[in-house]
N, C-alpha and C. Protein backbone atom coordinates (compact mmCIF):
# COMPACT_ATOMS: atom_id res chain seq x y z
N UNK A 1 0.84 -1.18 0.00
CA UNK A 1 0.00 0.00 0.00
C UNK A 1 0.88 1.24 0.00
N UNK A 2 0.65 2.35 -0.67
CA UNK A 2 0.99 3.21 -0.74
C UNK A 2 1.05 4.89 0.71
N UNK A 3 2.23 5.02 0.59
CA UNK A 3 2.12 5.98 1.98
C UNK A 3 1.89 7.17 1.76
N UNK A 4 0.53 7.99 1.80
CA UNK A 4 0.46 9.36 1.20
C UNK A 4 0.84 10.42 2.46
N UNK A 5 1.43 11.64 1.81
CA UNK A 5 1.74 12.80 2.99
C UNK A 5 -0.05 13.66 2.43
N UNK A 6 -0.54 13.18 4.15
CA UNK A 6 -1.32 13.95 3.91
C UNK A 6 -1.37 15.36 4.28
N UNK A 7 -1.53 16.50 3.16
CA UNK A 7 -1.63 17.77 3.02
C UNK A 7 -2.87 18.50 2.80
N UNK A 8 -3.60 17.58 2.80
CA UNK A 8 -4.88 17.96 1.14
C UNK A 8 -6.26 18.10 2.32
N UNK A 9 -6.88 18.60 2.77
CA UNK A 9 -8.01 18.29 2.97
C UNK A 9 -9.20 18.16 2.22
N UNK A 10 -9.66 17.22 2.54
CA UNK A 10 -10.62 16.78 1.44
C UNK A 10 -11.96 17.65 1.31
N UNK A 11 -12.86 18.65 0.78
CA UNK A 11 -13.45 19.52 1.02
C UNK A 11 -15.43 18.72 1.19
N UNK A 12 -14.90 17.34 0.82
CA UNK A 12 -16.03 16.29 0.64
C UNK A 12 -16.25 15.57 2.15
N UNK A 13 -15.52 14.99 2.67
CA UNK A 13 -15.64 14.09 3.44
C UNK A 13 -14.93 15.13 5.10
N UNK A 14 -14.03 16.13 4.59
CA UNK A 14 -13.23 16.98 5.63
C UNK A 14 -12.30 16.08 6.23
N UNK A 15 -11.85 15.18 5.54
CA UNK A 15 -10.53 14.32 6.41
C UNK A 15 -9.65 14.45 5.76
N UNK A 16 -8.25 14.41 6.04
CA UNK A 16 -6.69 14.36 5.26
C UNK A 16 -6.54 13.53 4.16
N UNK A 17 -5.97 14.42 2.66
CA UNK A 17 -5.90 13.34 2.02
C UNK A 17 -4.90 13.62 1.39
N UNK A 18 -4.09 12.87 0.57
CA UNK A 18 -2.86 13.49 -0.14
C UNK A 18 -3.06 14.14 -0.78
N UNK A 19 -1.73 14.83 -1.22
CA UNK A 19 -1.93 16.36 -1.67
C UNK A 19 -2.64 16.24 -3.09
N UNK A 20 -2.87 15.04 -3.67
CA UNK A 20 -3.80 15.20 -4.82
C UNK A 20 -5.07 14.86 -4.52
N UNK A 21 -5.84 14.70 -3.19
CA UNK A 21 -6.81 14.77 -2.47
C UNK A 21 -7.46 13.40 -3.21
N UNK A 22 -8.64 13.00 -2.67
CA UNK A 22 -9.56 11.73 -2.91
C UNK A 22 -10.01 11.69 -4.73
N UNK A 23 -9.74 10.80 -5.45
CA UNK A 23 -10.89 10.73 -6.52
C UNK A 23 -12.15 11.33 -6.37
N UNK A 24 -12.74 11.21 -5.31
CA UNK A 24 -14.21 11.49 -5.31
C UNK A 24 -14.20 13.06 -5.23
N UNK A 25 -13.41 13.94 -4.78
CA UNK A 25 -12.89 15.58 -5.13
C UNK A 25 -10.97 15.83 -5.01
N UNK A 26 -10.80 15.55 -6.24
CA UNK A 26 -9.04 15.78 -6.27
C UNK A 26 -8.71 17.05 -6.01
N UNK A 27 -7.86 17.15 -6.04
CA UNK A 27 -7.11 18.63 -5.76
C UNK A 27 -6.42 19.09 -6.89
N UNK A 28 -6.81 20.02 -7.71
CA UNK A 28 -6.32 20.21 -9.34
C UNK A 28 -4.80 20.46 -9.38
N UNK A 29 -4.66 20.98 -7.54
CA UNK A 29 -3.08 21.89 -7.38
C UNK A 29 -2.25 21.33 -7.87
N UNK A 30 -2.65 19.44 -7.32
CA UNK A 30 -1.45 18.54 -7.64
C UNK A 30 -1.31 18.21 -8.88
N UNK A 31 -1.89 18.64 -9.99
CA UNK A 31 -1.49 18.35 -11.16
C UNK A 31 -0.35 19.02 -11.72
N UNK A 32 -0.09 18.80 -12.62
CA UNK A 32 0.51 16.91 -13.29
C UNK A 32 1.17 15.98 -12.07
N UNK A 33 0.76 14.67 -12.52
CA UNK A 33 1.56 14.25 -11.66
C UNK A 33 2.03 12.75 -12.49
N UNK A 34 2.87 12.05 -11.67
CA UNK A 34 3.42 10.68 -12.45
C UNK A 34 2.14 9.78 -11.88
N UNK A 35 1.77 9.15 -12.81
CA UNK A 35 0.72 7.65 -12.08
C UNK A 35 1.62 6.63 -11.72
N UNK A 36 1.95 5.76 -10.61
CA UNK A 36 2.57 4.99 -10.30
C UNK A 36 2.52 3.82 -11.26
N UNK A 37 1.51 3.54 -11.02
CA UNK A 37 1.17 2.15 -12.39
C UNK A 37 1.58 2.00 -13.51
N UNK A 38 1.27 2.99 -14.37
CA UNK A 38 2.18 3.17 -15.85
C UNK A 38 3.50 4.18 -15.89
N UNK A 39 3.27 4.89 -15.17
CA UNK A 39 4.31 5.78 -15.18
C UNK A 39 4.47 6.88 -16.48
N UNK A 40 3.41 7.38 -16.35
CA UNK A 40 2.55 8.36 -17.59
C UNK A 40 2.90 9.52 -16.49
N UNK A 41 3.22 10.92 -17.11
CA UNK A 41 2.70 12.05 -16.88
C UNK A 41 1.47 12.48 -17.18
N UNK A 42 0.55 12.60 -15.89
CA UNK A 42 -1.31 12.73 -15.89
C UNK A 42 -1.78 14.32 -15.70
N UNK A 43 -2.76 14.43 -16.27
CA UNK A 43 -2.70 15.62 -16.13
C UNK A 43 -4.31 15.64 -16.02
N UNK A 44 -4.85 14.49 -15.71
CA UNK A 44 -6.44 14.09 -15.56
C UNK A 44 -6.45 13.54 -13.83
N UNK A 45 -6.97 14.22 -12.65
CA UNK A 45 -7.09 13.52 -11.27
C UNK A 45 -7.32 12.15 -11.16
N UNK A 46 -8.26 12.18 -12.15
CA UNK A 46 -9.39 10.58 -11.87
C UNK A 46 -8.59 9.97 -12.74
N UNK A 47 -7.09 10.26 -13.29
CA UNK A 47 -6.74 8.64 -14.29
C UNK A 47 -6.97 7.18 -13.86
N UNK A 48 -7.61 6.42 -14.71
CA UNK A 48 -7.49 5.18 -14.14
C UNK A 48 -6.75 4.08 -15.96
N UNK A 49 -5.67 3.65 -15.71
CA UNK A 49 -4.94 3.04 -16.87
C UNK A 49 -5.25 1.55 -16.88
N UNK A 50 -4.84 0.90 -17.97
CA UNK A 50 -4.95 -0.27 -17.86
C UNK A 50 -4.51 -1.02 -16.67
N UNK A 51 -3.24 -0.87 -16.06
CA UNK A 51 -2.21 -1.30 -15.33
C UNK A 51 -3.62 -1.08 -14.06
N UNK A 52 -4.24 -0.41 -13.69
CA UNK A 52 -4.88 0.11 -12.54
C UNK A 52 -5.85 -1.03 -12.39
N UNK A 53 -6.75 -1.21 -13.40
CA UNK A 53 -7.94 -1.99 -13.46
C UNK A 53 -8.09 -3.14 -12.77
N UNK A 54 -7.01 -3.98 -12.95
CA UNK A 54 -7.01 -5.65 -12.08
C UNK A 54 -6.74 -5.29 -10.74
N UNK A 55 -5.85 -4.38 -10.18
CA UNK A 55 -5.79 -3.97 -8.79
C UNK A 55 -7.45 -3.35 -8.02
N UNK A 56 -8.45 -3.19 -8.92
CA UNK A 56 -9.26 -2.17 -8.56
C UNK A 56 -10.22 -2.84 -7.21
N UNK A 57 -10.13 -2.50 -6.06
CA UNK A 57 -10.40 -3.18 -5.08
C UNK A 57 -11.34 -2.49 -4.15
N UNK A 58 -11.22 -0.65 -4.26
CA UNK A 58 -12.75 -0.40 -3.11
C UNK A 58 -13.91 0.29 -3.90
N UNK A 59 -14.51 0.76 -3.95
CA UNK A 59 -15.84 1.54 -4.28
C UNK A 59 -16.39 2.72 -3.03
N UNK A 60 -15.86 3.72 -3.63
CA UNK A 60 -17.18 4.91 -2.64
C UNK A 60 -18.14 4.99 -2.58
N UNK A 61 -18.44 4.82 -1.28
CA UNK A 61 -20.07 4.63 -0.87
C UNK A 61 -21.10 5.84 -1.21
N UNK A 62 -20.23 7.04 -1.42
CA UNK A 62 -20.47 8.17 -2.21
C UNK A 62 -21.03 8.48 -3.33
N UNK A 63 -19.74 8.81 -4.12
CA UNK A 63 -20.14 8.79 -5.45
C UNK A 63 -19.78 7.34 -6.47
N UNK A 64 -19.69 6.64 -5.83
CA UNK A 64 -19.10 5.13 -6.57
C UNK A 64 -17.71 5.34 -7.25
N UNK A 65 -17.49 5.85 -7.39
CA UNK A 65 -16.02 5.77 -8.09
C UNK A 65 -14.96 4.53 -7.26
N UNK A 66 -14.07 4.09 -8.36
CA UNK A 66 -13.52 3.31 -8.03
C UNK A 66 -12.09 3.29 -7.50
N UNK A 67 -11.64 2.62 -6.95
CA UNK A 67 -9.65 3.11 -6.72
C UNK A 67 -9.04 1.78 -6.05
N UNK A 68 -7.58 1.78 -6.07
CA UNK A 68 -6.97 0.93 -6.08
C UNK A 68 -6.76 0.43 -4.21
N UNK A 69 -6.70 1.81 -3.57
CA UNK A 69 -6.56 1.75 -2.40
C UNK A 69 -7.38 2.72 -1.33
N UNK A 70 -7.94 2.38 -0.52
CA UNK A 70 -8.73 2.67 0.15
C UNK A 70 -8.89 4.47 0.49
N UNK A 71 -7.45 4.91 0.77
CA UNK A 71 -7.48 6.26 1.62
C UNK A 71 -7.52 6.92 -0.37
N UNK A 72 -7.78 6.62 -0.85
CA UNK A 72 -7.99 7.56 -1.96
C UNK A 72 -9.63 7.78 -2.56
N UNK A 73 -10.04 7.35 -1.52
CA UNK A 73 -11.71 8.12 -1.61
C UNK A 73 -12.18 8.26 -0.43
N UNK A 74 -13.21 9.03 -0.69
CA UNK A 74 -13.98 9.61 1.02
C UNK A 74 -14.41 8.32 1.65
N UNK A 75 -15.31 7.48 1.31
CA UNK A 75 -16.01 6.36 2.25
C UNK A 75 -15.93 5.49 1.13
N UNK A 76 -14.53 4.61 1.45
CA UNK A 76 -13.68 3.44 0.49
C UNK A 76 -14.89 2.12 1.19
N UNK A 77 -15.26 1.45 0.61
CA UNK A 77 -16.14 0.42 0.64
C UNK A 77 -15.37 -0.90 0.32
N UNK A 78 -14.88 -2.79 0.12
CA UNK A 78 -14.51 -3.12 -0.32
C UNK A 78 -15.22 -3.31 -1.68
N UNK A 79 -15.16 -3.98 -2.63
CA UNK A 79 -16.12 -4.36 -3.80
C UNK A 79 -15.68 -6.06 -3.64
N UNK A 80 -17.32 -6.21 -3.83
CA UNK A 80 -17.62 -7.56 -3.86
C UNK A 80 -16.79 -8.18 -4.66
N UNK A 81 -16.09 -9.30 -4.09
CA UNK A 81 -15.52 -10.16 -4.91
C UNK A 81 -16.01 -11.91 -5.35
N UNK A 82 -17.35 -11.40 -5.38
CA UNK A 82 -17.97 -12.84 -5.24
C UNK A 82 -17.93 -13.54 -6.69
C-alpha cells in the first residue's frame, strides 16, 4: 500500500488526504503528476490506466467511483468479490 503525505483536505468528506486529495474531489493543485502504475505524466485527477484496473479493489459509498486503495476516496467500501 501506498504511503500518502497527507496535506490535502478533502473539502467532501473533511478528512486528510494526499496532496492530490480523494478521486471522489481531487485537488487540481497537484497536477501533473506521475501515475505509479504506468508511469505516464497525468494531467487528468481521476486517471485510471490499464495497469490500474485488475488492482481495482474499493468503491465509494459516495459517489461510486472506483480506486486501487482505500485512503484515496472519502467512504472506500470493499467491492464484492464474489
Amino acid at each position: 500500500m501506498t504511503n500518502y503525505v497527507k496535506t490535502f483536505t478533502c473539502p467532501t468528506c473533511e478528512t486528510p488526504a494526499s496532496g492530490a486529495g480523494h478521486l471522489c474531489h481531487p485537488n487540481s493543485g497537484a497536477i501533473p503528476f506521475t501515475c505509479e502504475f504506468c508511469g505516464k505524466t497525468i494531467s487528468d485527477a481521476r486517471h485510471v490506466c490499464v495497469s490500474m484496473v485488475d488492482k481495482l479493489e474499493y468503491q465509494c459509498k459516495k459517489c461510486g467511483r472506483l480506486a486501487v486503495y482505500d485512503t484515496m476516496l472519502c467512504e472506500a467500501a470493499p467491492i464484492d468479490q464474489d
